[in-house]
C-alpha atoms as a PDB file:
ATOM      1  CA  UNK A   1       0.000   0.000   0.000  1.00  0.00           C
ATOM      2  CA  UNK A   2       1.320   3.565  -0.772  1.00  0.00           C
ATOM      3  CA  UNK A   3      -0.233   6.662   1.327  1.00  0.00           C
ATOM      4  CA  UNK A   4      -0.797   9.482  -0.465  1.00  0.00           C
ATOM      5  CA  UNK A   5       1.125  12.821  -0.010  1.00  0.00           C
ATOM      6  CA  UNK A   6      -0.276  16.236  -0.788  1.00  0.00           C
ATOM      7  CA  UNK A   7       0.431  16.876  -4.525  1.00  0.00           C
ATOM      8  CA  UNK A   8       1.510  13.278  -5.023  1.00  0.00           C
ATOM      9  CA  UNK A   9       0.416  11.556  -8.445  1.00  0.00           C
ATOM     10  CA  UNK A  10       0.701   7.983  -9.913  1.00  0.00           C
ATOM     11  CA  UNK A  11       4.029   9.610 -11.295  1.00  0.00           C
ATOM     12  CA  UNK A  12       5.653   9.130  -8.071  1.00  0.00           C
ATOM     13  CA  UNK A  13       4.367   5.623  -6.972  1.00  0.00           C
ATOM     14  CA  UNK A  14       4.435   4.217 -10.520  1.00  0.00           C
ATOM     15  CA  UNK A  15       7.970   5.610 -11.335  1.00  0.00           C
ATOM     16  CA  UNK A  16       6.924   7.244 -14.397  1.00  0.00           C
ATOM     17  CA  UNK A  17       4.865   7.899 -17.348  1.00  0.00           C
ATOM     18  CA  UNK A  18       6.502   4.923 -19.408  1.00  0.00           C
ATOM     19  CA  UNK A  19       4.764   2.982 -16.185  1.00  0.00           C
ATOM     20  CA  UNK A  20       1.394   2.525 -17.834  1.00  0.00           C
ATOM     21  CA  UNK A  21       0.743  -1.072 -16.855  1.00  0.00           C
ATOM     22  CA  UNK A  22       1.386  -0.472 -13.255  1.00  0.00           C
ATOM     23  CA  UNK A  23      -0.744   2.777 -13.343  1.00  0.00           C
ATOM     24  CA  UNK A  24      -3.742   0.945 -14.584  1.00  0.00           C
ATOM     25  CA  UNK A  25      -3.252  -1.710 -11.387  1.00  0.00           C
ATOM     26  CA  UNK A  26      -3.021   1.128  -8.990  1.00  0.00           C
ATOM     27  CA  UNK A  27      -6.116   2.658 -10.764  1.00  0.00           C
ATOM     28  CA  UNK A  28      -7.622  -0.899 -10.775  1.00  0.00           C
ATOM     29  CA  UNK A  29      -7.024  -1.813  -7.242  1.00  0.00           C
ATOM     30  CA  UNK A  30      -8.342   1.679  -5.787  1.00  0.00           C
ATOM     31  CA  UNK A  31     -10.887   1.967  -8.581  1.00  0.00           C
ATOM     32  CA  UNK A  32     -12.924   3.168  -5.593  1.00  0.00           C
ATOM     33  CA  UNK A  33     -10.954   5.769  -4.382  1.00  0.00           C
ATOM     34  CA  UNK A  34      -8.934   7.023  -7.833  1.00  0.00           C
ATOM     35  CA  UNK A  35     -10.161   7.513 -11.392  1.00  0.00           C
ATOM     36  CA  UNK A  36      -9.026   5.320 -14.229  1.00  0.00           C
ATOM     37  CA  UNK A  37      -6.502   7.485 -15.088  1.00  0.00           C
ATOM     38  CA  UNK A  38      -5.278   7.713 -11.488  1.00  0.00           C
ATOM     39  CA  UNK A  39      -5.009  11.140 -12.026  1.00  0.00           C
ATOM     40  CA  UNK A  40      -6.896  12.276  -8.737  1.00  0.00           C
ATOM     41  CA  UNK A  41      -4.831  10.361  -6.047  1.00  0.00           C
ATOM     42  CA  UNK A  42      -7.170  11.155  -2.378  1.00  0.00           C
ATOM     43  CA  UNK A  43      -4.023  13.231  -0.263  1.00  0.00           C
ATOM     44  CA  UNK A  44      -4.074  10.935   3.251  1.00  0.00           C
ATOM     45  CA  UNK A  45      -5.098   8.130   1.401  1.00  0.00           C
ATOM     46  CA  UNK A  46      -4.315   4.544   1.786  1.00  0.00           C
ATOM     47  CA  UNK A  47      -3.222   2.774  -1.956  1.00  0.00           C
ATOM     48  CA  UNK A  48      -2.922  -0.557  -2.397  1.00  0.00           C
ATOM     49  CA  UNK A  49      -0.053  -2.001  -4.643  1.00  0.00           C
ATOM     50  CA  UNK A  50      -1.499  -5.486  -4.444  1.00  0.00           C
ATOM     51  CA  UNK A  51      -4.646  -7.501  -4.546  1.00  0.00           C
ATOM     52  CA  UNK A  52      -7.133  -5.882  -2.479  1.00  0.00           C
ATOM     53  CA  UNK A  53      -7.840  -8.485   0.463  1.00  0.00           C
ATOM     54  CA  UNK A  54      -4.847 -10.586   0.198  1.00  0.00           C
ATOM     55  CA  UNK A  55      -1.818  -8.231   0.204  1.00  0.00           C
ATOM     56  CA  UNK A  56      -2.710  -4.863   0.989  1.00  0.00           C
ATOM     57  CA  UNK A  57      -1.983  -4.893   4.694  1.00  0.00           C
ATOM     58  CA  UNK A  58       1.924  -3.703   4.335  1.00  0.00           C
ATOM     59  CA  UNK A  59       2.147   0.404   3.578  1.00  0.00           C
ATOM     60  CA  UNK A  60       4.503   2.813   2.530  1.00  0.00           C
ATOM     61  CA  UNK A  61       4.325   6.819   2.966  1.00  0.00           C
ATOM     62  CA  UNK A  62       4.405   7.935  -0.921  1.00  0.00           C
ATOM     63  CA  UNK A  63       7.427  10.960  -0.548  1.00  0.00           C
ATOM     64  CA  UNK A  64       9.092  13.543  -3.662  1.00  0.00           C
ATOM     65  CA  UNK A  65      11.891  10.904  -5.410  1.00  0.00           C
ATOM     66  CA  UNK A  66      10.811   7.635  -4.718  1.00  0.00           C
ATOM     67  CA  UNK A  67      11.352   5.004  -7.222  1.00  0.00           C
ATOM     68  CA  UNK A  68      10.499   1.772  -8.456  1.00  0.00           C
ATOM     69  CA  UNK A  69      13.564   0.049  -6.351  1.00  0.00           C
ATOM     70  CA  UNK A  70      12.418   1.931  -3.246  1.00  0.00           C
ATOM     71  CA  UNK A  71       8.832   1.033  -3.133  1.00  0.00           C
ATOM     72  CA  UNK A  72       9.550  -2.323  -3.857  1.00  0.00           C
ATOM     73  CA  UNK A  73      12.047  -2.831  -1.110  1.00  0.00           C
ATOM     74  CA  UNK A  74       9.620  -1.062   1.287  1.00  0.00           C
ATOM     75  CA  UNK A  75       6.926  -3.101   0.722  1.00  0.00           C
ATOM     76  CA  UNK A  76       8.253  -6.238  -1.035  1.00  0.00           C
ATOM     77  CA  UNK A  77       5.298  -6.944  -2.859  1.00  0.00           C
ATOM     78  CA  UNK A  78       5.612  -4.504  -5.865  1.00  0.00           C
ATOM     79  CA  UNK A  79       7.579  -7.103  -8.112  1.00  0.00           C
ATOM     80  CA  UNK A  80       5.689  -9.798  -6.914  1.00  0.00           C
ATOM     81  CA  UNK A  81       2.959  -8.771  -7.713  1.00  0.00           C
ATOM     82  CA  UNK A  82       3.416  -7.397 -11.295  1.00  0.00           C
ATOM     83  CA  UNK A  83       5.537 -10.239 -13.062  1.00  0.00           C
ATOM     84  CA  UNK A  84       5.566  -8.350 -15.899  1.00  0.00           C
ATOM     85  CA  UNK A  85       8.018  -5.692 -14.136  1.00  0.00           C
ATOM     86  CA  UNK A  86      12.031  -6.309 -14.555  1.00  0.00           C
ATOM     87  CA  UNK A  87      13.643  -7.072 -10.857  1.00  0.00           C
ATOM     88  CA  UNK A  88      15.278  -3.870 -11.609  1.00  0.00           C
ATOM     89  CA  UNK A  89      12.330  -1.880 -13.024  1.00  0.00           C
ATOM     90  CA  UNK A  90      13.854  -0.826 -16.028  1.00  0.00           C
ATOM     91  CA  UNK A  91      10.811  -1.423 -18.297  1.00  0.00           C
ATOM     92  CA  UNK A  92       8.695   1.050 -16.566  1.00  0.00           C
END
């Protein structure tokens, strides 16, 4: 789970805008709580990374300059979960 920061985006928790397919999940996931295009991220929020109910419970505080590498290591779930995600996040 990522919290959300004021001003944060899906920039910062998805790494970038090349991170489309882990965008949509975090979009998917919270589709209660952010739009499709996860452009309207609730500040104070609580995101989950993971599959709502089974993986959720771990969280990480969304800050300016975190990466890929650093929210995965926080919450060890983010590669896990998205197989389709390089162990070092270079094709996002």
């Amino acid at each position: 789970s990522a919290f959300v920061l004021a001003h944060a985006a899906c920039v910062p928790v998805a790494v970038s805008d090349r991170a489309t397919r882990f965008r949509s999940q975090v979009a998917f996931v919270n589709q209660n709580k952010v739009g499709a295009a996860c452009d309207n991220l609730p500040v104070g929020e609580v995101l989950c990374l993971g599959v709502v109910g089974q993986d959720c419970a771990t969280t990480h505080t969304v800050v300016s300059g975190d990466f890929c590498a650093s929210i995965a290591g926080a919450a060890s779930t983010l590669l896990a979960n998205n197989p389709n995600v390089s162990s070092d996040c270079s094709n996002i």
